[in-house]
PDB file of N, CA and C in Angstrom:
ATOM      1  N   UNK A   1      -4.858  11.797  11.479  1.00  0.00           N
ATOM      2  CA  UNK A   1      -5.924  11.912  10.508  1.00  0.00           C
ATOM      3  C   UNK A   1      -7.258  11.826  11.250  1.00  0.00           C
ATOM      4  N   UNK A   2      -8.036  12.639  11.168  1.00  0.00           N
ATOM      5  CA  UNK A   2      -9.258  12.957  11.651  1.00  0.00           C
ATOM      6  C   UNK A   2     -10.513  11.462  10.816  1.00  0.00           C
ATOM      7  N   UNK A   3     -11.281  11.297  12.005  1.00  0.00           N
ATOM      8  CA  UNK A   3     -12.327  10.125  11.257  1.00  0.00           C
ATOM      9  C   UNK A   3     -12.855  11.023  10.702  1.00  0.00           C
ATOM     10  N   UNK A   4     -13.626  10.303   9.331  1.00  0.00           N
ATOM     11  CA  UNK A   4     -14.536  10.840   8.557  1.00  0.00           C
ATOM     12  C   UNK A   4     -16.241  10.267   8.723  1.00  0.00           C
ATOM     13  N   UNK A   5     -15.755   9.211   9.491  1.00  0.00           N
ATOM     14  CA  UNK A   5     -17.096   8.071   9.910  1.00  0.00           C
ATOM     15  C   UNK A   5     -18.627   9.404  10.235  1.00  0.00           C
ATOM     16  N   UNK A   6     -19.684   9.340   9.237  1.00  0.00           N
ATOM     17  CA  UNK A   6     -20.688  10.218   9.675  1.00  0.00           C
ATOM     18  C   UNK A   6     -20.837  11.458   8.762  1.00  0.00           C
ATOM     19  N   UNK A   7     -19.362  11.612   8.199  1.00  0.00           N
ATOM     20  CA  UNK A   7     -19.330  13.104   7.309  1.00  0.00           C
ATOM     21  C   UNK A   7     -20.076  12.722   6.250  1.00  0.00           C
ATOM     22  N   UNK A   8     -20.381  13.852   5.227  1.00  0.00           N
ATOM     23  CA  UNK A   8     -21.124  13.813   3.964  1.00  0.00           C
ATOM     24  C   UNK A   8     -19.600  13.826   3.090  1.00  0.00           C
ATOM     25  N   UNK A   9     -20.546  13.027   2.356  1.00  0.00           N
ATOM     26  CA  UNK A   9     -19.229  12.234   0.940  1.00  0.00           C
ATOM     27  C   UNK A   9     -19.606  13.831   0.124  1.00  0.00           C
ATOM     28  N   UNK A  10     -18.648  13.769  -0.876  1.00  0.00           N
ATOM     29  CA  UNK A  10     -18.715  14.933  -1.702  1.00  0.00           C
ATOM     30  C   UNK A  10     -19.488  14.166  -2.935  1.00  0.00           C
ATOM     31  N   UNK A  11     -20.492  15.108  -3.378  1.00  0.00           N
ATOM     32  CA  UNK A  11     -21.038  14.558  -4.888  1.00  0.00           C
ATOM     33  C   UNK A  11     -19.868  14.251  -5.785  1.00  0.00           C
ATOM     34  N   UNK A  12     -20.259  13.078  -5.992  1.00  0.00           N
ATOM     35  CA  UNK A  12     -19.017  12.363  -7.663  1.00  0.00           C
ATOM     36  C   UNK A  12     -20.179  11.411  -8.651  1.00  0.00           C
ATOM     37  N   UNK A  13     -19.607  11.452  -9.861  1.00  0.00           N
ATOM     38  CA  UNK A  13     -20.160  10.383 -10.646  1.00  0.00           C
ATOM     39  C   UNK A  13     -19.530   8.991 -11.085  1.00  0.00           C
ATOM     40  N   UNK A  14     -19.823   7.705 -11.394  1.00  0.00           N
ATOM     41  CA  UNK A  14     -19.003   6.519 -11.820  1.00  0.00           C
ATOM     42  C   UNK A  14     -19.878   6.423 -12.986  1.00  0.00           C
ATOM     43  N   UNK A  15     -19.251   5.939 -14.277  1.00  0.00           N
ATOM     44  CA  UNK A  15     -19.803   5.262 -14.820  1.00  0.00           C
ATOM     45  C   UNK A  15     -20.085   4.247 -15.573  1.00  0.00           C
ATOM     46  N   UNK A  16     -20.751   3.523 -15.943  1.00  0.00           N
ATOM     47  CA  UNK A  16     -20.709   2.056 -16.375  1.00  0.00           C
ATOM     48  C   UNK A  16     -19.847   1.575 -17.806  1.00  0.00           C
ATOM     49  N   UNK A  17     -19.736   0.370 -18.082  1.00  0.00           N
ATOM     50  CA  UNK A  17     -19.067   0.382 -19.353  1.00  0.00           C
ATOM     51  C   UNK A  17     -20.265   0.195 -20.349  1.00  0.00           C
ATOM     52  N   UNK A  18     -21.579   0.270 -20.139  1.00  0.00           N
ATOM     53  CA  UNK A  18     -22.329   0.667 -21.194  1.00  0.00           C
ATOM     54  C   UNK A  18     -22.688   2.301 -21.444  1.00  0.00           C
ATOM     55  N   UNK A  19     -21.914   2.611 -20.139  1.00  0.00           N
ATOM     56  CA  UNK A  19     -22.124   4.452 -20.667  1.00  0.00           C
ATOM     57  C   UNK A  19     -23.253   4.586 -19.797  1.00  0.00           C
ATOM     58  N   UNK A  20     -23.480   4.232 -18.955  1.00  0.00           N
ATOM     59  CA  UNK A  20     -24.833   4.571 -17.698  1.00  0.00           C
ATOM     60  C   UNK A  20     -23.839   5.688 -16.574  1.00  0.00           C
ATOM     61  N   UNK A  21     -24.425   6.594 -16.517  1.00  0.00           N
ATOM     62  CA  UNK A  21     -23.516   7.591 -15.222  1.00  0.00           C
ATOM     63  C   UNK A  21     -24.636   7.243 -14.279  1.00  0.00           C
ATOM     64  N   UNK A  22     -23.743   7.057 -12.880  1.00  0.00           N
ATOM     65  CA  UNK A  22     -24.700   6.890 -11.745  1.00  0.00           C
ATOM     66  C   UNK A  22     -24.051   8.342 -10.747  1.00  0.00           C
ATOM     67  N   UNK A  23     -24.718   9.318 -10.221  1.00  0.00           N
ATOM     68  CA  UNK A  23     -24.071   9.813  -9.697  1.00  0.00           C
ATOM     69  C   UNK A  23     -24.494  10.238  -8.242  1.00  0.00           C
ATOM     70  N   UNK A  24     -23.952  10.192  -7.154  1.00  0.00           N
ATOM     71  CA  UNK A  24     -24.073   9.602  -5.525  1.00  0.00           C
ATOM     72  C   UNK A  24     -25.689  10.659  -4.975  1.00  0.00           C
ATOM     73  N   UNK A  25     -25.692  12.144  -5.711  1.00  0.00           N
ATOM     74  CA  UNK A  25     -27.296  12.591  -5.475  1.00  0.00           C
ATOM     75  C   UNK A  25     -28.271  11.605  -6.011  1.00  0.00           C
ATOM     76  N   UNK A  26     -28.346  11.134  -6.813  1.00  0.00           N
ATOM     77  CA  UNK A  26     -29.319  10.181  -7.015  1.00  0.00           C
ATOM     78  C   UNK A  26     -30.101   9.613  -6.269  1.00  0.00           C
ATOM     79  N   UNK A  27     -29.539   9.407  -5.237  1.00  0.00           N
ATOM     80  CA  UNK A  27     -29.283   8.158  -3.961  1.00  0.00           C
ATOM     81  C   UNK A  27     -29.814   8.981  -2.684  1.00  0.00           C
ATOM     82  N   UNK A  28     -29.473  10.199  -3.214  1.00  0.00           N
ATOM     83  CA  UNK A  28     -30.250  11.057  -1.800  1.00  0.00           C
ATOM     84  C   UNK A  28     -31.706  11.121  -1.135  1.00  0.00           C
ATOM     85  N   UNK A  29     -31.379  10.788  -0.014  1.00  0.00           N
ATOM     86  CA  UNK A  29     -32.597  10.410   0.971  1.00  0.00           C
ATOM     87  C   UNK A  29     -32.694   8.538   1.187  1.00  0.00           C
ATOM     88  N   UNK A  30     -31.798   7.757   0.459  1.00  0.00           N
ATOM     89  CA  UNK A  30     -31.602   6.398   0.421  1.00  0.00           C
ATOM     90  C   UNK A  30     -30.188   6.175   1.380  1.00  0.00           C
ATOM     91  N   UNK A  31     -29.977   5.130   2.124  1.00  0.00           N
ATOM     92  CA  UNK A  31     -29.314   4.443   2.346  1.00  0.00           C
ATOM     93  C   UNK A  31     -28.486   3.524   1.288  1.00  0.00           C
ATOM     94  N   UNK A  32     -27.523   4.119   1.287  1.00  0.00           N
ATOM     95  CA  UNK A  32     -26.077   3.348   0.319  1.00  0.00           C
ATOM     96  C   UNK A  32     -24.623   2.981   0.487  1.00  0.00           C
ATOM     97  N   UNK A  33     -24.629   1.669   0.393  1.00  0.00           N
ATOM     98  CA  UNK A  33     -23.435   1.185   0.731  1.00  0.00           C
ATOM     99  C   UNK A  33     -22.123   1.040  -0.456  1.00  0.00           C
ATOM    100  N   UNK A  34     -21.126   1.921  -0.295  1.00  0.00           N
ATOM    101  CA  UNK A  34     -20.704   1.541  -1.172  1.00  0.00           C
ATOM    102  C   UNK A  34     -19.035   1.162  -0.948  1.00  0.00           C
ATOM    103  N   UNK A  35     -18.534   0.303  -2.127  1.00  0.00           N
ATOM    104  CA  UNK A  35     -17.449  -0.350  -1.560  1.00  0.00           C
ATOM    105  C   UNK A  35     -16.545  -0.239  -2.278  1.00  0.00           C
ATOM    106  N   UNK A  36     -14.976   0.165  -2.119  1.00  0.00           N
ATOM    107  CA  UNK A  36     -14.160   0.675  -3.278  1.00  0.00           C
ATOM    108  C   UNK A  36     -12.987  -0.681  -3.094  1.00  0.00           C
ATOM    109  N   UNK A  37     -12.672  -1.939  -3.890  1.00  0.00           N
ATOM    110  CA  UNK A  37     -11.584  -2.506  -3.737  1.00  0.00           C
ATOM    111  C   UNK A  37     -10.132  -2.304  -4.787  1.00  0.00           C
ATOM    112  N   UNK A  38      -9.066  -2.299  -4.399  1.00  0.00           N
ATOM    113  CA  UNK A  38      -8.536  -2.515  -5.576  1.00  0.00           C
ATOM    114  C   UNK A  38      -8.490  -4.398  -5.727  1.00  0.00           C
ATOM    115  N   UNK A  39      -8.186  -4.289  -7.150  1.00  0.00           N
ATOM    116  CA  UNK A  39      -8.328  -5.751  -7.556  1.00  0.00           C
ATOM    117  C   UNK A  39      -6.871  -6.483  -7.965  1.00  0.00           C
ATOM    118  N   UNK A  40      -6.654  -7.173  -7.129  1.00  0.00           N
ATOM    119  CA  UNK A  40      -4.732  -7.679  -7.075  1.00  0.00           C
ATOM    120  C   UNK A  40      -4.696  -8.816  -7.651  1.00  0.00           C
ATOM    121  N   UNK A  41      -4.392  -8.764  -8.614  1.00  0.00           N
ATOM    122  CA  UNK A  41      -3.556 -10.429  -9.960  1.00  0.00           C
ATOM    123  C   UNK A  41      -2.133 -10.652  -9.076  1.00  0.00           C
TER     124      UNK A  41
END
């Protein structure tokens, strides 16, 4: 599997549970960290 470290993410949207869409152009020209966990019970 080839690194991806440096590539451009593909535009996607998330959105909130009040119904806010954030979507990753937004952010363009900003520095953003973002962090995906799953959450284990």
């Amino acid at each position: 599997m080839a690194s991806l470290v440096g590539s451009k993410a593909p535009d996607f949207e998330l959105a909130e549970p009040s119904g806010a869409v954030h979507r990753l152009a937004d952010f363009a020209g900003h520095y953003l960290l973002l962090v995906f966990h799953r959450h284990l019970r």
